[in-house]
Protein backbone atom coordinates (compact mmCIF):
# COMPACT_ATOMS: atom_id res chain seq x y z
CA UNK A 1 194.20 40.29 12.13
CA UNK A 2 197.33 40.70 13.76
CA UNK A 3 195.41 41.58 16.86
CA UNK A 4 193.51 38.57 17.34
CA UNK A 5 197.01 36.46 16.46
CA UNK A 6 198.62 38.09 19.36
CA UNK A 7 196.44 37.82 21.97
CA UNK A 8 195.63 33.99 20.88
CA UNK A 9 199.29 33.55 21.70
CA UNK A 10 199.33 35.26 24.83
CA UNK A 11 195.72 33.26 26.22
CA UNK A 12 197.72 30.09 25.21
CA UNK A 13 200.64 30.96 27.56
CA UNK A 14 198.12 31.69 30.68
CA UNK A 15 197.99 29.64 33.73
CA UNK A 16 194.40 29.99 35.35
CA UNK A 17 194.00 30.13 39.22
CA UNK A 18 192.76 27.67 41.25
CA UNK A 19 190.55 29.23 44.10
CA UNK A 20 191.32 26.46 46.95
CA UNK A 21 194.56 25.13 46.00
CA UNK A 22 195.37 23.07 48.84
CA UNK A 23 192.10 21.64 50.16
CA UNK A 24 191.71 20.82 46.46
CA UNK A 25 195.06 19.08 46.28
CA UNK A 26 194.62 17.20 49.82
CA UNK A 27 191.34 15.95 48.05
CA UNK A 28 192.43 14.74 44.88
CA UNK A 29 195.83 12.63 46.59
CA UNK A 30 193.77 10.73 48.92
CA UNK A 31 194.22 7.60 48.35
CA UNK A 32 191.04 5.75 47.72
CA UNK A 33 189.73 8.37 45.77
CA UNK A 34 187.22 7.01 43.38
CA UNK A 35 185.61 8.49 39.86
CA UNK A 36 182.45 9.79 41.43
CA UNK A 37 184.76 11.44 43.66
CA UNK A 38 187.14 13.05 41.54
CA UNK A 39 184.31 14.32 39.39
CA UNK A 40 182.78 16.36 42.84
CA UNK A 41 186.64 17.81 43.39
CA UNK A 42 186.75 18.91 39.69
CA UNK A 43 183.40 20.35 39.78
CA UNK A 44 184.44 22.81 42.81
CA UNK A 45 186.55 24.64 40.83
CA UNK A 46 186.34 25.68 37.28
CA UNK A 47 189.54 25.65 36.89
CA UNK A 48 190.08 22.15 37.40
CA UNK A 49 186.88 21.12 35.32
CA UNK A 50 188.18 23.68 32.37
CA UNK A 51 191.79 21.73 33.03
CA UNK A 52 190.58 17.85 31.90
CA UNK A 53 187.95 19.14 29.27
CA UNK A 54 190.29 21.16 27.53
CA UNK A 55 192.71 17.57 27.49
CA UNK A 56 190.10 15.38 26.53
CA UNK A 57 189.52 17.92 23.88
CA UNK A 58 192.57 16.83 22.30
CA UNK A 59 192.98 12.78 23.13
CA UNK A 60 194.10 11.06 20.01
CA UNK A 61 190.69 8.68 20.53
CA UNK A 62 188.03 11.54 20.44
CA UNK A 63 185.93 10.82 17.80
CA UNK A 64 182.82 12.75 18.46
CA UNK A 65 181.35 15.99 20.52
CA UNK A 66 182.84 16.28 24.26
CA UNK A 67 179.74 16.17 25.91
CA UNK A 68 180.82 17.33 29.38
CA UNK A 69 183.32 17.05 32.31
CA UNK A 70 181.95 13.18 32.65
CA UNK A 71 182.97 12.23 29.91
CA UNK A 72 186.57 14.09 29.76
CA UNK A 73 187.24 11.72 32.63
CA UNK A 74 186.14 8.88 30.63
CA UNK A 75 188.07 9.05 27.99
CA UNK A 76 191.62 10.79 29.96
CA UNK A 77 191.35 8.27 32.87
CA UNK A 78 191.15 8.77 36.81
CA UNK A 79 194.63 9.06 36.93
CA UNK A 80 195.52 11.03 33.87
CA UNK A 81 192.56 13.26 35.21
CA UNK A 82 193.60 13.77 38.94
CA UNK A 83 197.28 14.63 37.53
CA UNK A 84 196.34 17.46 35.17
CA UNK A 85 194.16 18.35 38.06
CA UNK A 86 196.97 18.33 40.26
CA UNK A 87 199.21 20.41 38.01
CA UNK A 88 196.61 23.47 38.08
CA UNK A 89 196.74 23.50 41.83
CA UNK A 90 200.30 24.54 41.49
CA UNK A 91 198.66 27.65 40.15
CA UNK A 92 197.08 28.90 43.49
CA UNK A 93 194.92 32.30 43.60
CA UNK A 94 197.04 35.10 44.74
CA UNK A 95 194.20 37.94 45.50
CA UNK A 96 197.44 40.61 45.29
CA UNK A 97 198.54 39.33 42.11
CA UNK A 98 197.50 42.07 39.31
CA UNK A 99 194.58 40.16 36.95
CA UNK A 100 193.95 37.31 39.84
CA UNK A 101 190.57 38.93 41.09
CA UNK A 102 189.42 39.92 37.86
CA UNK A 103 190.18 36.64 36.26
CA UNK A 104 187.81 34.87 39.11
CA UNK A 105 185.16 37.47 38.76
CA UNK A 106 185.03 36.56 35.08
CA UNK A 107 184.50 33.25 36.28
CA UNK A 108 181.86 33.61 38.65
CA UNK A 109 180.07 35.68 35.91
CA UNK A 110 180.69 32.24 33.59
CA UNK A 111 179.12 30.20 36.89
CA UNK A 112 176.24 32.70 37.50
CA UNK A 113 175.58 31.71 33.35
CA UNK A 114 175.36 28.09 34.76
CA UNK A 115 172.80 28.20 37.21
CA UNK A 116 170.88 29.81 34.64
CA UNK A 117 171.16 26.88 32.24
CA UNK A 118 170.42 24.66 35.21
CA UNK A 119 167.27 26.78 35.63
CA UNK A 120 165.81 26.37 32.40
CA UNK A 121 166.92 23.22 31.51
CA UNK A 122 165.19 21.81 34.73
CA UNK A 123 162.10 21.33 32.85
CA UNK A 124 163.19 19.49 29.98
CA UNK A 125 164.71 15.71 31.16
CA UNK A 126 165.78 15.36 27.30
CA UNK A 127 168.21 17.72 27.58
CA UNK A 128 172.11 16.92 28.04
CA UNK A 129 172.83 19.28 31.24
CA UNK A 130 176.46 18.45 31.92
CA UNK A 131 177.03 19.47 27.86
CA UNK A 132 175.17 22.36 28.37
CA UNK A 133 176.90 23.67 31.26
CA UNK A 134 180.23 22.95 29.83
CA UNK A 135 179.34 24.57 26.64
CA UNK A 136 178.53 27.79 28.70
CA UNK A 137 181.43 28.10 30.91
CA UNK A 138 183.41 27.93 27.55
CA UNK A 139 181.90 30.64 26.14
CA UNK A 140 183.55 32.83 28.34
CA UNK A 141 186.88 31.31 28.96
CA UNK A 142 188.77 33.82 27.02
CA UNK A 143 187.14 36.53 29.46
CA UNK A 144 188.87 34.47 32.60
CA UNK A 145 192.43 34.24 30.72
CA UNK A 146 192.46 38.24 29.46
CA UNK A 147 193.17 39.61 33.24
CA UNK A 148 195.92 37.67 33.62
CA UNK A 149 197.68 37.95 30.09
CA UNK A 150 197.16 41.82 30.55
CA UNK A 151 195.76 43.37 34.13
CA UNK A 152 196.56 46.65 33.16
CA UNK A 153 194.09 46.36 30.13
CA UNK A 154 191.56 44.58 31.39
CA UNK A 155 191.39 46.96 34.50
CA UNK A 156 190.40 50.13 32.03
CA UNK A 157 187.91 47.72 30.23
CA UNK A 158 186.12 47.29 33.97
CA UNK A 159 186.71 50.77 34.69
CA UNK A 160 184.97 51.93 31.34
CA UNK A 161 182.24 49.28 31.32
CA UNK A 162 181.42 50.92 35.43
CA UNK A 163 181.27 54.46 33.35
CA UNK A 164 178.25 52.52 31.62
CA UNK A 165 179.83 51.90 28.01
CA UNK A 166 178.99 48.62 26.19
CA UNK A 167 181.54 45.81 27.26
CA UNK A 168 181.67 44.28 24.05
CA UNK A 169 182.14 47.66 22.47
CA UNK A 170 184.85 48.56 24.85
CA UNK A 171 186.69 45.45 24.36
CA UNK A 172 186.84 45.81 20.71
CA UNK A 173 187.89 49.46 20.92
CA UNK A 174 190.93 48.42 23.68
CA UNK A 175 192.12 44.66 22.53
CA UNK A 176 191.85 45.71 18.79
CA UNK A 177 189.51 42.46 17.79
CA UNK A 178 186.19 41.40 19.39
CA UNK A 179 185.64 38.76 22.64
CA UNK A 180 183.77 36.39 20.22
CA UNK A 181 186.50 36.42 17.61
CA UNK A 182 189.15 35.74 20.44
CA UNK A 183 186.95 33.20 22.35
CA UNK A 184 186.35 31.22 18.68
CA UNK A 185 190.16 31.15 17.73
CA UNK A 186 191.43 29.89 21.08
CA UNK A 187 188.71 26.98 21.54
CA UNK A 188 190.11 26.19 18.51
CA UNK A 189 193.58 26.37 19.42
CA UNK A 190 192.55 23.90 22.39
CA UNK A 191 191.19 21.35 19.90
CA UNK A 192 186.92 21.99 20.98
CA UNK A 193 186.76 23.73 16.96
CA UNK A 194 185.27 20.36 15.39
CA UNK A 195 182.11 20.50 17.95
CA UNK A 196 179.21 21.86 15.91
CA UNK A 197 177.00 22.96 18.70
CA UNK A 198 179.80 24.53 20.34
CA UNK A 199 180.15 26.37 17.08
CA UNK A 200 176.82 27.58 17.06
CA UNK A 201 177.09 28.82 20.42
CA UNK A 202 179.92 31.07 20.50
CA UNK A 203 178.17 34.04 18.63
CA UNK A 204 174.24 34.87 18.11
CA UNK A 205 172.56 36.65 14.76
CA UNK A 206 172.15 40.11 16.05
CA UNK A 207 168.63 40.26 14.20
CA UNK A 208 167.53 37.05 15.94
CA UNK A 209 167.87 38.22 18.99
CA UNK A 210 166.16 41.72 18.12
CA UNK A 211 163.35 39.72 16.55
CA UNK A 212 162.88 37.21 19.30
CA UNK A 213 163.04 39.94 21.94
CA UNK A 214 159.58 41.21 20.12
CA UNK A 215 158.24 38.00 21.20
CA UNK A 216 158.12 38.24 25.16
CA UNK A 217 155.04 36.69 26.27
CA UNK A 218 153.83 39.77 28.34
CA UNK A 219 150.33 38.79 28.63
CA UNK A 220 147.18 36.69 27.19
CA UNK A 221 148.20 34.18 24.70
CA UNK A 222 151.73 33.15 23.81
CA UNK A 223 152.67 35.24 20.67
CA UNK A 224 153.34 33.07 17.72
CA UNK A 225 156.91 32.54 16.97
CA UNK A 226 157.90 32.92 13.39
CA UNK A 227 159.87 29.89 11.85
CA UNK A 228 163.26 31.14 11.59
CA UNK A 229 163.38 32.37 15.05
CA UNK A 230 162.03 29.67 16.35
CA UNK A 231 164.11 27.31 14.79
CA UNK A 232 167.06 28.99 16.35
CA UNK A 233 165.41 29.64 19.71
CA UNK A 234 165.06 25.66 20.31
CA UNK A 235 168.47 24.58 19.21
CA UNK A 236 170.04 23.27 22.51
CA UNK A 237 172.96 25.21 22.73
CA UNK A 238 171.09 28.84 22.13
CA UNK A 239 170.32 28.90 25.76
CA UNK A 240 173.80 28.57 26.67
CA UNK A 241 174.38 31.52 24.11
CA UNK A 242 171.48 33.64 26.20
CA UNK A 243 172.63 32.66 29.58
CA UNK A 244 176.21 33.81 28.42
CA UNK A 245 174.69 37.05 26.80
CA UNK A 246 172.45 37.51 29.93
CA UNK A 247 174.89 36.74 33.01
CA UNK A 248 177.66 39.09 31.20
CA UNK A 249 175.07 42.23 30.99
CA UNK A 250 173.10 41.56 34.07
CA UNK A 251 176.47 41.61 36.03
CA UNK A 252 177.31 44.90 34.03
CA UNK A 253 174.15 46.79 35.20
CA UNK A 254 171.19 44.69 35.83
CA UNK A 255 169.10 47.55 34.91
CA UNK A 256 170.14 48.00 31.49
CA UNK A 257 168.00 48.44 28.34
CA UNK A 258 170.52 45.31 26.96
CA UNK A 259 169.67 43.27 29.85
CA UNK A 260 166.05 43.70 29.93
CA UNK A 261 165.99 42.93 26.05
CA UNK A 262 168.06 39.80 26.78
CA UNK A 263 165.47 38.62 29.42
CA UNK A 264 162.56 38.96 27.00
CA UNK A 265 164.83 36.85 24.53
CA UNK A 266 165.07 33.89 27.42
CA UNK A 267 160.97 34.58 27.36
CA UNK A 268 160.57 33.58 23.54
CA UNK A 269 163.02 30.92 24.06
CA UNK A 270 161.33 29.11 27.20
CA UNK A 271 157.72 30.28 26.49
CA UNK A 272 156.70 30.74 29.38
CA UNK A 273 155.00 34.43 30.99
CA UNK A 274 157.81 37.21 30.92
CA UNK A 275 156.70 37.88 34.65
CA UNK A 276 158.03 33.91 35.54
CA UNK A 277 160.87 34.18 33.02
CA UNK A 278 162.42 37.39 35.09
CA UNK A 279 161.31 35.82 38.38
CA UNK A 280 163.49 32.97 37.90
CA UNK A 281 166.18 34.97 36.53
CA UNK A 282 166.46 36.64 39.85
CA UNK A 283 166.38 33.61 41.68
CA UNK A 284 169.31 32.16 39.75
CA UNK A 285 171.15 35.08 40.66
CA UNK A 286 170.40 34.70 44.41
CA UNK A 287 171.37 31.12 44.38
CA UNK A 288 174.24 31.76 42.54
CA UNK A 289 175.44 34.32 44.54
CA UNK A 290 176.34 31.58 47.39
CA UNK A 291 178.40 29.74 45.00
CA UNK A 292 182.03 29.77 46.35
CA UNK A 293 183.42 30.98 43.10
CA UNK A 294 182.43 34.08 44.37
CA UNK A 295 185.25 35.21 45.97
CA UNK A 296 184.61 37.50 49.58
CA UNK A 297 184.29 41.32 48.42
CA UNK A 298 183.51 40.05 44.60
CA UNK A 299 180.07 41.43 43.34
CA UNK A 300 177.67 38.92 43.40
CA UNK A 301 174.20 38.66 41.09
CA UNK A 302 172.18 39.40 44.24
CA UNK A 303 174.20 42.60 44.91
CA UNK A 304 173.75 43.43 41.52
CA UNK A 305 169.84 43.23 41.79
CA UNK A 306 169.03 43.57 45.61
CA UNK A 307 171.67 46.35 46.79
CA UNK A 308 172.92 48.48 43.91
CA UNK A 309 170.87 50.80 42.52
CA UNK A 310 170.56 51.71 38.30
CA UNK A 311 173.17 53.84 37.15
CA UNK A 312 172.95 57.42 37.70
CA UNK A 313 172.63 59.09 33.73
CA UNK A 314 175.28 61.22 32.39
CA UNK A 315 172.03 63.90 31.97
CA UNK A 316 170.66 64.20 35.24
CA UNK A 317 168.08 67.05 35.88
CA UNK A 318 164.89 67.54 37.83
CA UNK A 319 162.33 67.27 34.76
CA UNK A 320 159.15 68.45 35.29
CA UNK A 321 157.51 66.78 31.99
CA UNK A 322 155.00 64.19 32.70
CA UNK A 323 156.99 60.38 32.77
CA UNK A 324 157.09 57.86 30.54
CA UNK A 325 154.23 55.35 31.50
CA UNK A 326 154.93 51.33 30.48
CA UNK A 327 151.43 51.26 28.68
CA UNK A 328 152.73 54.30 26.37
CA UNK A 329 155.28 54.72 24.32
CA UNK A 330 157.72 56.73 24.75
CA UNK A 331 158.63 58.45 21.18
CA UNK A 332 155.18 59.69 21.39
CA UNK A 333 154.77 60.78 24.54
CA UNK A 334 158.01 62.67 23.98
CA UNK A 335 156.33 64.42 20.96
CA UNK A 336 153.03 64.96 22.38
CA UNK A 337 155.36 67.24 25.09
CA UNK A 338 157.37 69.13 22.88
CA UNK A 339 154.25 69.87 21.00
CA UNK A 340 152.31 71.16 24.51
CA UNK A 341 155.28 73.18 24.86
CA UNK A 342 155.79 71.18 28.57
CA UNK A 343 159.61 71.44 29.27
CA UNK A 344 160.03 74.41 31.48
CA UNK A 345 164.08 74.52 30.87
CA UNK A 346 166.66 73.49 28.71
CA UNK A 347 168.11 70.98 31.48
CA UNK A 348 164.99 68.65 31.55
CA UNK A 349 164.98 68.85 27.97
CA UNK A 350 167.58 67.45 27.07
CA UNK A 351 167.15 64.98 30.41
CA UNK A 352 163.74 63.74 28.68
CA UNK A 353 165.14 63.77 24.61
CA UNK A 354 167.91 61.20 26.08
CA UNK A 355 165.47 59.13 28.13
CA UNK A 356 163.77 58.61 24.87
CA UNK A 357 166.64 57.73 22.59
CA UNK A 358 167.28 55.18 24.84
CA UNK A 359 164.11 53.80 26.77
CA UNK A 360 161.98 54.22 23.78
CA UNK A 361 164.25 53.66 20.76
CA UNK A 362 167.12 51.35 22.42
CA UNK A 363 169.87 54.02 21.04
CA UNK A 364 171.75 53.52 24.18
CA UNK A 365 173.93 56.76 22.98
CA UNK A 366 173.91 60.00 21.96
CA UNK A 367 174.78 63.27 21.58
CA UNK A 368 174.28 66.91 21.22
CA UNK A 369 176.64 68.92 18.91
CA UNK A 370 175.81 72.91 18.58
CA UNK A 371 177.71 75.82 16.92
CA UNK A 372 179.28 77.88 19.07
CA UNK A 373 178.53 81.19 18.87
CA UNK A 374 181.06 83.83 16.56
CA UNK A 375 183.10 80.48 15.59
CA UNK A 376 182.96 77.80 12.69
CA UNK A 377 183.41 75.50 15.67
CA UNK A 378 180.44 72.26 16.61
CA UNK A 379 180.89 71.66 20.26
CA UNK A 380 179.67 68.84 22.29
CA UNK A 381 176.74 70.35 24.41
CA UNK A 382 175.62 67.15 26.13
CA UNK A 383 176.86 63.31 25.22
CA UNK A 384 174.95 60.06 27.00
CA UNK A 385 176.40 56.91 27.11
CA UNK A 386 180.25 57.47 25.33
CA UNK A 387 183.46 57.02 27.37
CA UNK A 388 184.03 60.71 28.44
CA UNK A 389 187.50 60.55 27.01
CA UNK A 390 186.38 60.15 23.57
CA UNK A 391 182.94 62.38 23.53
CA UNK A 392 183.09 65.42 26.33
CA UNK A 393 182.44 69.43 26.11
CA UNK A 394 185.87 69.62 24.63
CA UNK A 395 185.12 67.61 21.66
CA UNK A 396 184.54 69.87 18.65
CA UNK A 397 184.56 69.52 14.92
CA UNK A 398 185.28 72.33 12.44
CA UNK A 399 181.65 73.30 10.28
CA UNK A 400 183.70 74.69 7.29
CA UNK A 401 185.92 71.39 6.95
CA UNK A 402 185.24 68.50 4.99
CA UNK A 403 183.64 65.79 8.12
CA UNK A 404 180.67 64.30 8.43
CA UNK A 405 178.80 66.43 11.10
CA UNK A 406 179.62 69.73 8.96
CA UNK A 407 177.85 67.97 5.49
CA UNK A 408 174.95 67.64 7.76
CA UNK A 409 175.08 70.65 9.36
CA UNK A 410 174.34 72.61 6.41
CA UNK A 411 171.35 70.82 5.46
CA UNK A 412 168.14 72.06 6.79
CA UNK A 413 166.38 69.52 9.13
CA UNK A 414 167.93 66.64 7.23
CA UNK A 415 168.06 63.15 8.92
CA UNK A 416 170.50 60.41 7.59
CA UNK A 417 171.43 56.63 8.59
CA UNK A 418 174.80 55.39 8.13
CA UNK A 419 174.50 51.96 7.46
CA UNK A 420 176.51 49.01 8.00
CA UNK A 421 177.95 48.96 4.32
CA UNK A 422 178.84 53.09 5.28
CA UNK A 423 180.37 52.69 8.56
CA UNK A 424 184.24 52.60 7.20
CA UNK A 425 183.75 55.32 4.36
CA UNK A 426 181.88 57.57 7.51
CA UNK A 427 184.79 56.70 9.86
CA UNK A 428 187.03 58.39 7.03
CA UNK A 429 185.22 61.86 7.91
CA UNK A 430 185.60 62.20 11.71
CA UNK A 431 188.64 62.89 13.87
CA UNK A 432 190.49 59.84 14.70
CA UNK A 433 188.85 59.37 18.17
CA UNK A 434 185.06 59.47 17.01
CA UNK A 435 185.92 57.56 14.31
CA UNK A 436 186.78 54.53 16.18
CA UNK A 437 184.29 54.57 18.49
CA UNK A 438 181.56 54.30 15.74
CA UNK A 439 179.73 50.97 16.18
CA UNK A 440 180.04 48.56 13.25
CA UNK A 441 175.92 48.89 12.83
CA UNK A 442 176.66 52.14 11.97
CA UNK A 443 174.61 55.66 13.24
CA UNK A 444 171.05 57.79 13.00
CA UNK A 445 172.26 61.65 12.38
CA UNK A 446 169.64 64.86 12.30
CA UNK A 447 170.80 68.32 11.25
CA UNK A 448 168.70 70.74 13.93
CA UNK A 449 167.82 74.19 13.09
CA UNK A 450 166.49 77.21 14.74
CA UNK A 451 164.40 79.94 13.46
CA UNK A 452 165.50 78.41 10.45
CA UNK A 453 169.08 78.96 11.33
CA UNK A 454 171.60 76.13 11.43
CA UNK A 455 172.59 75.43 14.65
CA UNK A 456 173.49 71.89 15.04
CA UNK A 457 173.58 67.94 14.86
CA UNK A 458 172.58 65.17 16.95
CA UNK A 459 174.24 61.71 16.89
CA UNK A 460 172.55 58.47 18.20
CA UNK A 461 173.41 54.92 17.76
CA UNK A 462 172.57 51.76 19.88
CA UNK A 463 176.08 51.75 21.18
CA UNK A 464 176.86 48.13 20.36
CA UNK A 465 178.38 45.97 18.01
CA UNK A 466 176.06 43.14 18.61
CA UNK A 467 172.71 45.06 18.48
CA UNK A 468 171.70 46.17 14.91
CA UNK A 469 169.69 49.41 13.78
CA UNK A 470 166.56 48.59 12.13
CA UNK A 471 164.35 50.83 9.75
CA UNK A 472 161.50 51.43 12.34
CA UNK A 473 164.01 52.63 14.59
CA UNK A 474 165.24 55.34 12.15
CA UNK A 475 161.77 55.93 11.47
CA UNK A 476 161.04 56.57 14.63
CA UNK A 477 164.24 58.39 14.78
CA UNK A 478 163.27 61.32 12.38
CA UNK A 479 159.83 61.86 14.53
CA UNK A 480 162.41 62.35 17.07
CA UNK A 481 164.58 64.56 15.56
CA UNK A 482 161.72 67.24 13.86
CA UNK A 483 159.95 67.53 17.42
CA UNK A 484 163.64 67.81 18.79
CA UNK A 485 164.31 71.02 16.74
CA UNK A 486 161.12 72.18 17.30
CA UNK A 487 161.37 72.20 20.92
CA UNK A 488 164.49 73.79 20.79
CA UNK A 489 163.60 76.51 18.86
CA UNK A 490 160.46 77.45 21.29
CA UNK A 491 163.28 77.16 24.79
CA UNK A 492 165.73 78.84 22.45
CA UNK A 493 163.48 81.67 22.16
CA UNK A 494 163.08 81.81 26.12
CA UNK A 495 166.55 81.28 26.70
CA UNK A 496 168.71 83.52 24.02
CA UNK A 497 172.08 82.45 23.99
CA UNK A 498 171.24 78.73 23.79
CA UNK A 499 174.33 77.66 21.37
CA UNK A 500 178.29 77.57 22.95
């Protein structure tokens, strides 16, 4: 991909910045400095710990796994060590210099990751801590480096992922080639490719993590852990996969469906009670939120949790249907109302249809196309979850044109799901924009008609690259869809006029 090649080349020519520069380099020339204490300097600043791993990764001696910032030392020297260490202070952080902030606040993200490993590894004196933690931080070094080989970029990434989009989705769309690719192919251009379990780490099976986060011990007996999952949920380096994973979308909006999925994951993967698992989660965040990586006006994981509130939806309304309670689920309950005929307007309709797509199926977006009225035209009536550039009230698509929405369209009360082996031919049949912001997993689509009339389409997808759609889902999906119609027909009928 020519992508990936150029920004591998640009990450390569970065120089990271070193948070306390000169209190670092006071430190590291005194001159009786010993191992022990150049280890505590290096370990202040990730930067400087990143600097000697990253060189021991390539000594000519290496013959097995770097297991950690000890054992860079070890093998580079106290000398060798304090001098690359000395080198990045000469690269001090410059809060007005464009990508300086960002870079850091992709780092404390990285350390808030840590103290989760630290967390969960606490209760298992078998385990190699100092690998694990190094192993994390890794994972998301290519996140650090981005800001600075392109502010500009990475500031409309932030700004879209604040809008509520999927970062990993939003990364894809802007740099032109995933995180994970990029992170893989510049370890390896640092010389860490030949570590297995850092291999493993960098990317997680999609379904494994969908299947494990079925697992959640929410109450009574452990559930039983099939062997497959299980097998990957106790390989070492899997929790520094989750705490990367979990760190990057808790700092995104603690409150998200992907979060709370992730945290039920860390439950299968410790066993212990779901209640504990997200108590200690929160706790990690608190502690980590004094870390000095987190720069003065950064967000912090305890701002994240204890001061900001969820994200307001792009549907807001003041619904008057019953809500959805945790010991129900919500596809039905969402039925059982559009049967009773309970939504009083067309605003809390649509309000409650999203809240379902997305708290009760995990199809994180959506939208509502409709004929306008007098016009071959489908018009965007609502959207949740796109980037409002892409998917607005201005986006329409022609119903007597060869596209995908207008095929469906036609068809009565038709539900179809694009599937991952579909996803390029589909992308064929929409305009340019909609096209590329189709997730690789592909899309659930329902035709929706009125008094038997055709009248429009709705799209819904789990707005992700990394989270597959799964057939109960798209079951679910066309339950969804028939009491959808249904219940717009009936407010239709109260409210002539419904369509653009």
């Amino acid at each position: 991909m020519v992508a990936l090649t150029q920004w591998q080349e640009q990450l390569m020519q970065v120089q990271l910045p070193v948070q306390q520069a000169g209190a670092c380099t006071d430190a590291l020339n005194a001159p009786d400095l010993s191992g022990q204490d150049l280890l505590q300097c290096l370990r202040t600043d990730v930067v400087l710990g990143t600097t000697v791993v990253t060189a021991a990764a390539q000594h000519p001696r290496l013959r097995e796994s770097l297991r950690g910032l000890a054992h860079a030392v070890n093998m580079l020297g106290v000398d060798r060590s304090r001098q690359l260490a000395l080198l990045a202070c000469g690269h001090p952080l410059a809060p007005e210099t464009p990508g300086h902030l960002l870079s850091r606040q992709a780092m404390g993200t990285s350390v808030f990751a840590t103290y989760l490993i630290r967390r969960w590894a606490a209760r298992d004196k078998h385990l190699d801590v100092d690998y694990l933690v190094w192993v994390t931080l890794l994972l998301g070094l290519s996140r650090w480096k981005l800001p600075l080989a392109n502010p500009e970029l990475a500031t409309q990434i932030e700004q879209r992922v604040a809008l509520g989009e999927h970062r990993a989705a939003v990364e894809r769309a802007v740099l032109g080639c995933s995180t994970d690719d990029l992170n893989t192919a510049h370890l390896k251009d640092l010389g860490l490719a030949d570590d297995a379990e850092l291999r493993r780490s960098l990317r997680a099976d999609p379904r494994l993590l969908v299947q494990a986060s079925r697992l959640a011990w929410t109450s009574g007996l452990a559930p039983q852990v099939p062997a497959p999952v299980g097998r990957w949920l106790h390989q070492p380096t899997t929790a520094c996969t989750l705490a990367h994973l979990l760190a990057s979308a808790a700092m995104d909006d603690w409150y998200s469906h992907r979060t709370q999925t992730l945290m039920a994951v860390v439950c299968a993967h410790v066993g212990r009670p779901l209640e504990t698992v997200v108590r200690d989660i929160y706790q990690a965040g608190v502690s980590a939120s004094h870390d000095p990586h987190f720069q003065p006006g950064m967000p912090t994981p305890a701002q994240r949790v204890l001061v900001e509130s969820p994200r307001p939806r792009r549907l807001s309304s003041s619904t008057k249907t019953p809500r959805v309670s945790p010991s129900h689920d919500a596809v039905q309950l969402f039925m059982d109302n559009c049967q009773a005929g309970r939504h009083t307007d067309m605003a809390s309709f649509l309000a409650a249809a999203s809240d379902t797509l997305v708290h009760g199926l995990g199809l994180t977006r959506s939208a509502l196309f409709l004929k306008r009225t007098g016009a071959d035209t489908l018009a965007c009536y609502t959207a949740h979850g796109f980037d409002p550039q892409v998917m607005n009230r201005h986006t329409t698509l022609s119903t007597v044109e060869d596209n995908l929405l207008s095929r469906l369209f036609h068809q009565p009360t038709v539900s179809i799901w694009i599937r991952e082996a579909n996803v390029a031919a589909a992308r064929q049949l929409l305009p340019p924009a909609l096209g590329h912001t189709l997730s690789e997993h592909g899309l659930f689509l329902s035709s929706i008609h009125v008094n038997r009339q055709p009248v429009g389409v709705v799209w819904a997808d789990s707005g992700s690259d990394e989270w597959p759609l799964e057939r109960e889902q798209y079951t679910e999906f066309r339950l969804f869809a028939s009491h959808f119609g249904m219940e717009l027909s009936r407010l239709a009928r109260l409210r002539p006029g419904t369509t653009h």
